[in-house]
C-alpha atoms as a PDB file:
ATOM      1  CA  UNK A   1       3.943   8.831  11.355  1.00  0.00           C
ATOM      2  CA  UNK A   2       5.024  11.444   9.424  1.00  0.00           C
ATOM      3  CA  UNK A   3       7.952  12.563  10.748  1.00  0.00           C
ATOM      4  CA  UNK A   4       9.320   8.810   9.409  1.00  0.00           C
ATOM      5  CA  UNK A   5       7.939   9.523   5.787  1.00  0.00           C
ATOM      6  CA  UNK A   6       9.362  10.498   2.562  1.00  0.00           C
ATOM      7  CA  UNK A   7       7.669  10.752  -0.693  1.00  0.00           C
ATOM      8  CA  UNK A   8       7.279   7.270  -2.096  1.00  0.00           C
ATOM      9  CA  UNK A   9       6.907   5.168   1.047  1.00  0.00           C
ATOM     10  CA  UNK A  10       3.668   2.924   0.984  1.00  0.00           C
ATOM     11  CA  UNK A  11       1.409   2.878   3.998  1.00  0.00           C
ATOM     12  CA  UNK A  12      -0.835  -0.511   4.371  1.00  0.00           C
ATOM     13  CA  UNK A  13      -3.699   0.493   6.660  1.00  0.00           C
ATOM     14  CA  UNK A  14      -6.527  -1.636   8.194  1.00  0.00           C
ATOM     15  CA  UNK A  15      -8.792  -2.413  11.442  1.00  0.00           C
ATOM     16  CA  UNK A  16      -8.497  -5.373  13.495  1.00  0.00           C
ATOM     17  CA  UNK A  17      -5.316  -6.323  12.530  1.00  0.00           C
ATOM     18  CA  UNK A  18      -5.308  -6.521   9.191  1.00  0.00           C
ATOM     19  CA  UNK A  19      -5.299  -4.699   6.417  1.00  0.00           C
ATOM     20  CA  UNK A  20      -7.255  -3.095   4.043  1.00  0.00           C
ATOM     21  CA  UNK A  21      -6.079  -0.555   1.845  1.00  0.00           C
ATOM     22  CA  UNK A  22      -2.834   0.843   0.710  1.00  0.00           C
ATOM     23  CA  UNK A  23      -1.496   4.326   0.196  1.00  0.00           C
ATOM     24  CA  UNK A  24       1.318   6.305  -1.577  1.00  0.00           C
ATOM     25  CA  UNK A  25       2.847   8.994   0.775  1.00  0.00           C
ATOM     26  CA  UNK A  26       3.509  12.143  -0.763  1.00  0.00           C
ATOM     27  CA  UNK A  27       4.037  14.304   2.367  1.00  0.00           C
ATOM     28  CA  UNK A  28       4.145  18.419   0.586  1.00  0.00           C
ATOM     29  CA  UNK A  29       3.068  19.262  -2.283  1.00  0.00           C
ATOM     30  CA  UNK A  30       2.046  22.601  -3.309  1.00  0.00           C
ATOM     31  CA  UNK A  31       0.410  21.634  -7.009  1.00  0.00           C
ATOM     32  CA  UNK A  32      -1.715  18.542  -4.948  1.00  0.00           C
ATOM     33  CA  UNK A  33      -2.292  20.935  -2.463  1.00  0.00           C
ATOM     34  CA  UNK A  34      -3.191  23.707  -4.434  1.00  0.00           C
ATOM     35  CA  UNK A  35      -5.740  21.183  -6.273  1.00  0.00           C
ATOM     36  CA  UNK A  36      -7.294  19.777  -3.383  1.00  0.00           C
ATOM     37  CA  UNK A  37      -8.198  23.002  -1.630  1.00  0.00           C
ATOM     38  CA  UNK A  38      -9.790  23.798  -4.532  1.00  0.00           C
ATOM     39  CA  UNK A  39     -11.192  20.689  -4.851  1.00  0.00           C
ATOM     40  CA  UNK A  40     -12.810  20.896  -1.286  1.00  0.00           C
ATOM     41  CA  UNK A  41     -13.961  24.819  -1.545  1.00  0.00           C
ATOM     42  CA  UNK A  42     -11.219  25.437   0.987  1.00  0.00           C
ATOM     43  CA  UNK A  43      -9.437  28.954   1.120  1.00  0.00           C
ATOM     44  CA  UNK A  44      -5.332  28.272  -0.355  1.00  0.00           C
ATOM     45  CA  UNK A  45      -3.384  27.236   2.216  1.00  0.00           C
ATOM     46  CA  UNK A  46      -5.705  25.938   4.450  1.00  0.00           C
ATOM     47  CA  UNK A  47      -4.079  22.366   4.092  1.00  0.00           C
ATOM     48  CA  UNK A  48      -0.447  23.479   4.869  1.00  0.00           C
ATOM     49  CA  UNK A  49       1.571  20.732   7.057  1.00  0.00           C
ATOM     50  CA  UNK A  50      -0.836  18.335   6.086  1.00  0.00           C
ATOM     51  CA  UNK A  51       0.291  14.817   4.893  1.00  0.00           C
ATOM     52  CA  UNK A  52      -0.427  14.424   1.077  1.00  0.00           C
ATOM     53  CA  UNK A  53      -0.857  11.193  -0.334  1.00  0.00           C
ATOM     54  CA  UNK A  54      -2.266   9.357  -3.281  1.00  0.00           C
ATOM     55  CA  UNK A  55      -4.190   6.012  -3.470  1.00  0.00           C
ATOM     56  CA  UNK A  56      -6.775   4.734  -5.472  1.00  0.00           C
ATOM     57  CA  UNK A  57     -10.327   4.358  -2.779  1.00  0.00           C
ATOM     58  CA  UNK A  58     -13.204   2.413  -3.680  1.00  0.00           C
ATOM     59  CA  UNK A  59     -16.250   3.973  -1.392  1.00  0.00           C
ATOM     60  CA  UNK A  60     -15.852   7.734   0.424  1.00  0.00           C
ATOM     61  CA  UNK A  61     -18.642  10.367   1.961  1.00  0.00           C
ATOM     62  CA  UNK A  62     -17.896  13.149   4.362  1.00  0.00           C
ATOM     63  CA  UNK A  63     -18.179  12.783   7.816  1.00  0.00           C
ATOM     64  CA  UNK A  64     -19.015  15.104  10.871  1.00  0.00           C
ATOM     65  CA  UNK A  65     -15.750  15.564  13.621  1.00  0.00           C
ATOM     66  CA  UNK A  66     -15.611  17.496  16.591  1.00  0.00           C
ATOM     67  CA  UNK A  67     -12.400  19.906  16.469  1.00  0.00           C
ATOM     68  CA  UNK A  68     -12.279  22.071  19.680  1.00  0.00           C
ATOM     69  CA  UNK A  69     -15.265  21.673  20.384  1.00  0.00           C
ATOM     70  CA  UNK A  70     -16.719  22.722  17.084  1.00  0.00           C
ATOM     71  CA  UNK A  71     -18.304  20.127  14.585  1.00  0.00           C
ATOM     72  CA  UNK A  72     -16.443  19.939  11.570  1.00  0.00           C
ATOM     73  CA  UNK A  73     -17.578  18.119   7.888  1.00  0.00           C
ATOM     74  CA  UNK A  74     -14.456  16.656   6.321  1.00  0.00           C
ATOM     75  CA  UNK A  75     -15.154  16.400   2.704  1.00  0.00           C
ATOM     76  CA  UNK A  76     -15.007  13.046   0.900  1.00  0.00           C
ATOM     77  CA  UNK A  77     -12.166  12.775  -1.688  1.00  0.00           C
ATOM     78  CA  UNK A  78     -14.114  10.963  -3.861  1.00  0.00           C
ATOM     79  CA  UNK A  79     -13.220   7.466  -5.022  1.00  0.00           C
ATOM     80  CA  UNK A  80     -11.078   6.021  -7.647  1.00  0.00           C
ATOM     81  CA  UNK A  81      -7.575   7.137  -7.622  1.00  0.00           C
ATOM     82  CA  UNK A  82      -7.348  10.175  -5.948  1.00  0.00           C
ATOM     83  CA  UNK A  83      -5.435  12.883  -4.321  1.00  0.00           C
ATOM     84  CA  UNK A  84      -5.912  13.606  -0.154  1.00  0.00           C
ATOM     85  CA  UNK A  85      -4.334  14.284   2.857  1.00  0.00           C
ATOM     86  CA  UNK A  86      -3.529  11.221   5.968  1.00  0.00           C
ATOM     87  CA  UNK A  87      -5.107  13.331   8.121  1.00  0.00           C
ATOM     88  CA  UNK A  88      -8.522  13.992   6.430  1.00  0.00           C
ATOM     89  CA  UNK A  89      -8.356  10.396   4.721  1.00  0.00           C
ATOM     90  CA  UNK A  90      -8.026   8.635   8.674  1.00  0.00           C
ATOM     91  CA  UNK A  91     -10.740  10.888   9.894  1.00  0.00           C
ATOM     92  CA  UNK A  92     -13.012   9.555   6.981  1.00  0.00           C
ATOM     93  CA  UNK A  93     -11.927   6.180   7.542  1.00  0.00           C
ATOM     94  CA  UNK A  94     -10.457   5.525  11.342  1.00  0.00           C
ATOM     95  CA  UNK A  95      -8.048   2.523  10.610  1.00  0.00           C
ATOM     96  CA  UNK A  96      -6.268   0.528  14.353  1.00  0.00           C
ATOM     97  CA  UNK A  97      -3.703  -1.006  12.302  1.00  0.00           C
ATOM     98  CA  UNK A  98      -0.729   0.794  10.384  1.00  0.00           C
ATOM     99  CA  UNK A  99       2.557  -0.394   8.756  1.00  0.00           C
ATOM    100  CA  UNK A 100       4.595   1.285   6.795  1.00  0.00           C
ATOM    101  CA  UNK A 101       7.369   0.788   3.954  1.00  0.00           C
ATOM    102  CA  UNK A 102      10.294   1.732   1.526  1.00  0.00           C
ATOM    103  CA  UNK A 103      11.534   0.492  -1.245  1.00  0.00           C
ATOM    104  CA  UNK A 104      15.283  -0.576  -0.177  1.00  0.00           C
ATOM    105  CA  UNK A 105      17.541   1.047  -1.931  1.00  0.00           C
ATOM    106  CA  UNK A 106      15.357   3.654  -3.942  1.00  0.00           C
ATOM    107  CA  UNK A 107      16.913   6.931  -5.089  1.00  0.00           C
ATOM    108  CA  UNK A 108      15.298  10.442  -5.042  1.00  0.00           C
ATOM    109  CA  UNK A 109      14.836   9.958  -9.046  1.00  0.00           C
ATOM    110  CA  UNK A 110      12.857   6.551  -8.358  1.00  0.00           C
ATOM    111  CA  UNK A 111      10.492   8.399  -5.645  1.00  0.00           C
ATOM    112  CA  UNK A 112       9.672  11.525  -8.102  1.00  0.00           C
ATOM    113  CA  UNK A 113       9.232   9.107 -10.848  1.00  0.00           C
ATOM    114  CA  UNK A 114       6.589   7.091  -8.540  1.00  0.00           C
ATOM    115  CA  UNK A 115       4.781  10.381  -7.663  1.00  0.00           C
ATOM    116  CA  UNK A 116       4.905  11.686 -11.550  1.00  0.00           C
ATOM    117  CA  UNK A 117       3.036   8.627 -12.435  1.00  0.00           C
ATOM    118  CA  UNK A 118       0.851   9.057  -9.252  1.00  0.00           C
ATOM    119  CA  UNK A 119      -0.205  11.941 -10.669  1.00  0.00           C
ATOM    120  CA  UNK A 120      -0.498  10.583 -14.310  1.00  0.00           C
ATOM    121  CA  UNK A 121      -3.629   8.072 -12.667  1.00  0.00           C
ATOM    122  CA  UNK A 122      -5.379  10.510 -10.971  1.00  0.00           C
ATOM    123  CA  UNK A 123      -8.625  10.292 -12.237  1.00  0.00           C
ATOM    124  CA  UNK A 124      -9.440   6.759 -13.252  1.00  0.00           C
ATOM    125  CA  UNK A 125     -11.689   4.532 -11.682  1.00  0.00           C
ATOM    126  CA  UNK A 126     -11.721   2.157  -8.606  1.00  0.00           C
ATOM    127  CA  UNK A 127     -11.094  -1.464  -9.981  1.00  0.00           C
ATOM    128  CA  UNK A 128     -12.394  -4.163  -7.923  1.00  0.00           C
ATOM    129  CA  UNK A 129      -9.818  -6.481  -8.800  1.00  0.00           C
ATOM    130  CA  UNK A 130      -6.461  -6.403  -8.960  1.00  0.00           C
ATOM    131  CA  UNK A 131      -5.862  -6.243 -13.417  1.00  0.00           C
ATOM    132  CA  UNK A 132      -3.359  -4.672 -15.210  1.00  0.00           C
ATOM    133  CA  UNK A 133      -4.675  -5.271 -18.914  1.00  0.00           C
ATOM    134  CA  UNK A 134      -7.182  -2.684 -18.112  1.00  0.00           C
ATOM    135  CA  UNK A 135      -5.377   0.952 -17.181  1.00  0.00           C
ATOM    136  CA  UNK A 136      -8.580   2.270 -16.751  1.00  0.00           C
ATOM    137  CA  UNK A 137      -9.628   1.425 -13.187  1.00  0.00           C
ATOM    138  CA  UNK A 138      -7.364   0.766 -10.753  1.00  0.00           C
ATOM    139  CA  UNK A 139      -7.204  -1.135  -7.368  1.00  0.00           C
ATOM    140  CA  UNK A 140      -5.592  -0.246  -4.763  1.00  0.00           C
ATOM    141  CA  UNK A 141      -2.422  -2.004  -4.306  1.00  0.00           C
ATOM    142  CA  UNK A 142      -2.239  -2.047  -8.701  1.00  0.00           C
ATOM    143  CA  UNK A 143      -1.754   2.173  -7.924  1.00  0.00           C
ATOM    144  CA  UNK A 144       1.356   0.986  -5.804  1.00  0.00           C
ATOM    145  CA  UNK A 145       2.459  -1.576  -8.429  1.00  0.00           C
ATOM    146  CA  UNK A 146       1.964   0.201 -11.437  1.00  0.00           C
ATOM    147  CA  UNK A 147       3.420   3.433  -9.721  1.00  0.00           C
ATOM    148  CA  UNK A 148       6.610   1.540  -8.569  1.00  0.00           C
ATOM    149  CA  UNK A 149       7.302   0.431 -12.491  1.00  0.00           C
ATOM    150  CA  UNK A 150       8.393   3.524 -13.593  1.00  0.00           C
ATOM    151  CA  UNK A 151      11.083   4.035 -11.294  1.00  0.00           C
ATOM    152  CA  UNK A 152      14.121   4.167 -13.256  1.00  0.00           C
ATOM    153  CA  UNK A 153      16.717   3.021 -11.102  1.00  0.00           C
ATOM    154  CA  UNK A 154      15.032   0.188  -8.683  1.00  0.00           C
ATOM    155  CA  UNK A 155      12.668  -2.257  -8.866  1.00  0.00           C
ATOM    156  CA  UNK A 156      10.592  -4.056  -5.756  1.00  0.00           C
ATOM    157  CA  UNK A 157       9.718  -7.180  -7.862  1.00  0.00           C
ATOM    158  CA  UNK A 158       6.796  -7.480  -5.501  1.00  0.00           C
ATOM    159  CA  UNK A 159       5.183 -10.849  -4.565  1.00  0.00           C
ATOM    160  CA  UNK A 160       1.699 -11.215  -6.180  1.00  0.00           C
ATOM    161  CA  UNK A 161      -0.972 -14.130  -5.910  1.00  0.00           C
ATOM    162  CA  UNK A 162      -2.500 -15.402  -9.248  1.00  0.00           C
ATOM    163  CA  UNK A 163      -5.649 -15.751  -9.481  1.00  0.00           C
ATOM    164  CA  UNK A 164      -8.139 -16.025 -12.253  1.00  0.00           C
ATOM    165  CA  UNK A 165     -10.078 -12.741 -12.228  1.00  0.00           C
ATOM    166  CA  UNK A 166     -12.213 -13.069 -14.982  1.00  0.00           C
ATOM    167  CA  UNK A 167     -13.502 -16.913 -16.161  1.00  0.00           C
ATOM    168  CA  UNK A 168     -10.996 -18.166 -19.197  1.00  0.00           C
ATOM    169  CA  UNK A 169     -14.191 -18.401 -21.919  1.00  0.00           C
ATOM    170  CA  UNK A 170     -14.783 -14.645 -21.275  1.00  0.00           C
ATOM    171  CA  UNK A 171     -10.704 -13.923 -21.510  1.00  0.00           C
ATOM    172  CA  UNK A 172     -10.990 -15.027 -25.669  1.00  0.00           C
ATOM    173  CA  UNK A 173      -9.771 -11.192 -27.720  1.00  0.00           C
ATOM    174  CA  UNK A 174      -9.357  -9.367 -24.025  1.00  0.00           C
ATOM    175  CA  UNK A 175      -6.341  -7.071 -24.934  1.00  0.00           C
ATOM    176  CA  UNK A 176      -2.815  -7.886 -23.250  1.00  0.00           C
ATOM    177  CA  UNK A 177      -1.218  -6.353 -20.475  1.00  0.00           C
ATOM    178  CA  UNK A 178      -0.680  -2.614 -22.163  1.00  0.00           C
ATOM    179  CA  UNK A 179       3.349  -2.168 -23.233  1.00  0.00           C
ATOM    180  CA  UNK A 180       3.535   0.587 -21.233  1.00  0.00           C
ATOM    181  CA  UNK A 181       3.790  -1.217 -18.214  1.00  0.00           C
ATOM    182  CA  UNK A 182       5.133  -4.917 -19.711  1.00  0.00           C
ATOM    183  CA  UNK A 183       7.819  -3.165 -20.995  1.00  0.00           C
ATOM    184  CA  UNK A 184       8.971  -2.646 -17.114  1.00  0.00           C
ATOM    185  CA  UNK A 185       8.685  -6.021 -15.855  1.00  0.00           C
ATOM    186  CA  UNK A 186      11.644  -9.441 -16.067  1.00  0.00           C
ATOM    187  CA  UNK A 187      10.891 -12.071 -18.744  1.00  0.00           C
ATOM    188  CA  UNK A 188       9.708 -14.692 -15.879  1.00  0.00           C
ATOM    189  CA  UNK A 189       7.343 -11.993 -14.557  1.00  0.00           C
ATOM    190  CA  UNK A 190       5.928 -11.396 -18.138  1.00  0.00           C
ATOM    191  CA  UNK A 191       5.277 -15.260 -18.711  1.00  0.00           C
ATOM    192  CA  UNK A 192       3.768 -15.510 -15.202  1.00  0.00           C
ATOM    193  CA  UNK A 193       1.552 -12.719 -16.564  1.00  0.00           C
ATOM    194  CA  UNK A 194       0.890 -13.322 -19.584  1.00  0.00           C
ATOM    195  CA  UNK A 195      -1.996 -16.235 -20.016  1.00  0.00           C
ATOM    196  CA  UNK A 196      -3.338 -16.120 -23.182  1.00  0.00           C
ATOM    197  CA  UNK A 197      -4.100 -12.082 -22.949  1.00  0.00           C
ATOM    198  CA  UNK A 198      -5.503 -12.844 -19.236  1.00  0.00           C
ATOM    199  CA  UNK A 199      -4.010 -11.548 -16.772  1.00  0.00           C
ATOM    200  CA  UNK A 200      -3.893 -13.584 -14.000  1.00  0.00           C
ATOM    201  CA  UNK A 201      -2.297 -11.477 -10.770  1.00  0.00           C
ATOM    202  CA  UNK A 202      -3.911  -9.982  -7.879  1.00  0.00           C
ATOM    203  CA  UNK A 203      -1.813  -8.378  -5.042  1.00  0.00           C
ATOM    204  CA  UNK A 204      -1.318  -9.424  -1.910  1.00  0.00           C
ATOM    205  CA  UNK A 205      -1.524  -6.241   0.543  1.00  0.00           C
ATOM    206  CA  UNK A 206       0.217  -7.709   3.318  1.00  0.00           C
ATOM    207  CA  UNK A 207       2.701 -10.719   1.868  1.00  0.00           C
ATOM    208  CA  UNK A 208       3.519  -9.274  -1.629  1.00  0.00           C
ATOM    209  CA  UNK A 209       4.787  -5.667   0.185  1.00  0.00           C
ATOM    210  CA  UNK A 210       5.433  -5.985   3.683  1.00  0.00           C
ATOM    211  CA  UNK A 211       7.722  -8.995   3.283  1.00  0.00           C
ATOM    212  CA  UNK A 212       8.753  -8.345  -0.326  1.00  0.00           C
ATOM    213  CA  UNK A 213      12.908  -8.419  -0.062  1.00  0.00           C
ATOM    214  CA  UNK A 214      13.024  -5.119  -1.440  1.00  0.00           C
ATOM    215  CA  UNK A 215      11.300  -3.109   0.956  1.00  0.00           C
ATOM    216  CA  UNK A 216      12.358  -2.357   4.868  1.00  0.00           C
ATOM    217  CA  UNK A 217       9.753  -1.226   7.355  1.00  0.00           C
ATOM    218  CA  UNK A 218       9.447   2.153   7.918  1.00  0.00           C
ATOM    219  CA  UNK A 219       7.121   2.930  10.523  1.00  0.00           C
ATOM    220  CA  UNK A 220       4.491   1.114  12.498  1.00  0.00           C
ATOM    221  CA  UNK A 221       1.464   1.951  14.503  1.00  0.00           C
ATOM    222  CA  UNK A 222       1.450   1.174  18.293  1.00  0.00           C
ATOM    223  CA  UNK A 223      -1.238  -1.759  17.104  1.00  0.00           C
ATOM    224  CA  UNK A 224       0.597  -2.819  14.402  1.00  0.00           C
ATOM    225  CA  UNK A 225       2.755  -5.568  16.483  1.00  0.00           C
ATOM    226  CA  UNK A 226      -0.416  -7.572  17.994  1.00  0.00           C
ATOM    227  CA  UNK A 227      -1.901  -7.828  14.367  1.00  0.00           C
ATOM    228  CA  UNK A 228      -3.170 -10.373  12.627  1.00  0.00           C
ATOM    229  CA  UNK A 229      -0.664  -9.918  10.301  1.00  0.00           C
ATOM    230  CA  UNK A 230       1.707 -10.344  13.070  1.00  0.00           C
ATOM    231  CA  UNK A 231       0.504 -13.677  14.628  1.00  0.00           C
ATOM    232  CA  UNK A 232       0.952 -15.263  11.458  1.00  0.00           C
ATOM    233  CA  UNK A 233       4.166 -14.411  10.220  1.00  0.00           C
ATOM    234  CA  UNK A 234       5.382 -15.462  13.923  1.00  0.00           C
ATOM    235  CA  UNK A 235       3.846 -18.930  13.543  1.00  0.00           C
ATOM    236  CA  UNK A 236       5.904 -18.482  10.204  1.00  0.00           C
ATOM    237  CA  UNK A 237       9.224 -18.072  11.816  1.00  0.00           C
ATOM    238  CA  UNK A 238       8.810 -20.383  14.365  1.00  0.00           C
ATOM    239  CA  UNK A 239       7.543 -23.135  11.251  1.00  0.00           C
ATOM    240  CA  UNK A 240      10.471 -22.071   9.122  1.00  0.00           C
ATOM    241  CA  UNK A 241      12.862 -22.026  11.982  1.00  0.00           C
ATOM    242  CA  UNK A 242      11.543 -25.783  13.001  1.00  0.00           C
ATOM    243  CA  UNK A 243      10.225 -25.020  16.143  1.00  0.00           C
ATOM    244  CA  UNK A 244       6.818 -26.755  15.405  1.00  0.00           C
ATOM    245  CA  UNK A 245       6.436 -30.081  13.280  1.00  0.00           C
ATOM    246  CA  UNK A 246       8.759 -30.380  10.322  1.00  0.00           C
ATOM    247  CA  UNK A 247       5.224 -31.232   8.101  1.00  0.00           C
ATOM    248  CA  UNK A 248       4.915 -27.484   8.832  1.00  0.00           C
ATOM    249  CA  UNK A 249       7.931 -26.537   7.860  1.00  0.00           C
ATOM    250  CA  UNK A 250       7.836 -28.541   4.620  1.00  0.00           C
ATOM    251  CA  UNK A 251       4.032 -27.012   3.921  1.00  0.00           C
ATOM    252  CA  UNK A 252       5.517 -23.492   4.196  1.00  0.00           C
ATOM    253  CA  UNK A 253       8.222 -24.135   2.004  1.00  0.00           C
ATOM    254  CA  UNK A 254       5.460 -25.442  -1.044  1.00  0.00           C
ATOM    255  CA  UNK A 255       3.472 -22.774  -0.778  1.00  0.00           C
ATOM    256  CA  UNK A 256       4.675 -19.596   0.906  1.00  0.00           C
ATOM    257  CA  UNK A 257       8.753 -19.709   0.782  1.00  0.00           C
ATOM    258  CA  UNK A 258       9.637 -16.133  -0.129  1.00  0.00           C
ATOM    259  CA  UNK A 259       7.507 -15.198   2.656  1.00  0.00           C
ATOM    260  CA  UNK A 260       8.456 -17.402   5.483  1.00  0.00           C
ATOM    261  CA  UNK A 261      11.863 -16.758   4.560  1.00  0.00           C
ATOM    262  CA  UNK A 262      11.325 -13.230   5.781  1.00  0.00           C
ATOM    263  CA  UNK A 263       9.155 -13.723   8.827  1.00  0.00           C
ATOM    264  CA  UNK A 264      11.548 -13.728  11.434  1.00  0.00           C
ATOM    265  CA  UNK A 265      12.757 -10.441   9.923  1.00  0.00           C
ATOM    266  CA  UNK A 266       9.033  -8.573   9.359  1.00  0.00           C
ATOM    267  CA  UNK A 267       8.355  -9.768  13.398  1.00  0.00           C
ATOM    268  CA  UNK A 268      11.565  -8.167  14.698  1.00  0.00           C
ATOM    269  CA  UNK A 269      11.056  -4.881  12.453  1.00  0.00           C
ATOM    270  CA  UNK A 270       7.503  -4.418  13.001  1.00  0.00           C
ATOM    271  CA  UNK A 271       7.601  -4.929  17.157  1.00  0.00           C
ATOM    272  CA  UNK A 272      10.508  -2.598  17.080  1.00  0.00           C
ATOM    273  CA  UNK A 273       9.120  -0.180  14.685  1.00  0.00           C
ATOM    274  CA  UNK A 274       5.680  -0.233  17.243  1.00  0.00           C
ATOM    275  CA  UNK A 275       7.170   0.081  20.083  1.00  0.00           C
ATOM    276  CA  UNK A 276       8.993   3.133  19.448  1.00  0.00           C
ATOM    277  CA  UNK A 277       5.599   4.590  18.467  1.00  0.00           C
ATOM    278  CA  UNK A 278       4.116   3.282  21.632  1.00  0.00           C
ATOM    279  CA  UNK A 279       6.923   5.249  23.324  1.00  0.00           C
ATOM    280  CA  UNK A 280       6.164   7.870  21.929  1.00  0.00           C
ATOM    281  CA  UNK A 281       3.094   8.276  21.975  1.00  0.00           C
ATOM    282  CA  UNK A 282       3.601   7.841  26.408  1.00  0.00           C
ATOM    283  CA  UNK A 283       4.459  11.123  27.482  1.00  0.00           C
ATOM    284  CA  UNK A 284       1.470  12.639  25.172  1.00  0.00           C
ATOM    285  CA  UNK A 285      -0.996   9.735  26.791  1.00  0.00           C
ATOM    286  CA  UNK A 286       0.356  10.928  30.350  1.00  0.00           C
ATOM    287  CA  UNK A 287      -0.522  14.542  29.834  1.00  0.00           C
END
């Protein structure tokens, strides 16, 4: 996987073919670096080659592994938006499923910009929700979003669900989405946002990255293709391509067109992306 990673790219990880939880990639770092081997009592340099990333984790606790033989206690990172490494972060938390994606188009500036302001959350909270009026805890796929608004030069628009996340009565003198990030988004997305100072938005791991317009897939696990995720967004393409009942079609089209759009495309990326892992990954299985 990380031989097809640059700083910036988002990984969406999950078991049983879905997904769970998604990730910045930072790949080397020597500040991050130098602060998580402190972090984990670890001598400096003990964490060279290892993948860097950031993300924001709601529940960690160290784990035993056996490495050569030897049992080994990975530390947790701790939860809330954090700093880590793929490696450590997948021994933690083993995850089957693996997908991931660039912003299209996105220049150096726009991935050191999305790092910078990686760096700025590290530190706050675990959210449990997807909200943006409070910068103070964070879920997981908000560190992507809010991370992504700062890039100077691109912008992924990317598809989010609304949903109320906190009853309207309770919503009466809740502060606005903060300018800092408002400032960053398209007049339509700040009156979809906006509510009456409620912020109505939750994102949608799977359909509001993977199959956003702006992103390409990157890399996928040898799972990745028989996913969940997968089956679906094949009974999309065949929907939108009227292979089943035109109803279908026309229920597709009301209530998930952006995606469905795109399904045809995510299928043939994805299987192509996990089959070159699965190839691979042969010669190692054979030996």
């Amino acid at each position: 996987m990380k031989d097809n990673l640059q700083a910036g790219d988002i990984v969406m990880t999950g078991n049983n073919g879905s997904f769970v939880h998604a990730i910045t990639y930072v790949g080397q770092d020597a500040e991050l670096q130098a602060q998580l081997e402190k972090k984990w009592d670890l001598k400096p340099g003990s964490l060279n080659g290892e993948g860097i990333i950031l993300h924001s984790l709601a529940v960690d606790e160290d784990v035993d592994i056996e490495v050569d033989g030897q049992k080994v206690t990975r530390k947790a990172g701790g939860t809330g938006v954090i700093i880590d490494t793929i490696e450590q972060y997948l021994e933690r938390h083993p995850r089957d499923t693996m997908i991931a994606v660039e912003v299209d188009g996105s220049t150096e500036k726009d991935r050191r910009a999305v790092i910078e302001e990686g760096k700025n959350l590290l530190g706050r909270g675990y959210d449990n929700g997807f909200n943006t009026f409070d910068d103070e805890l964070i879920y997981c796929t908000e560190f992507i979003y809010k991370s992504w608004m700062t890039a100077p030069d691109v912008n992924p628009d990317f598809e989010t669900q609304l949903h109320a996340l906190v009853p309207m009565p309770s919503a009466v003198g809740m502060l606005p989405l903060s300018d800092k990030y408002m400032n960053t988004v398209s007049d339509d997305k700040k009156e979809q946002m906006a509510d009456k100072g409620l912020l109505r938005q939750e994102m949608v791991m799977t359909d509001g990255i993977i199959t956003n317009p702006n992103v390409k897939v990157k890399w996928a696990n040898q799972n990745a293709a028989k996913s969940e995720f997968m089956q679906k967004h094949e009974r999309w393409a065949d929907g939108f391509e009227g292979k089943t009942s035109s109803g279908y079609k026309e229920l597709l089209m009301e209530n998930v067109p952006n995606q469905a759009k795109r399904s045809r495309t995510i299928v043939e990326q994805v299987q192509a992306m996990s089959a070159r892992t699965q190839a691979e990954m042969a010669p190692k299985s054979a030996e």
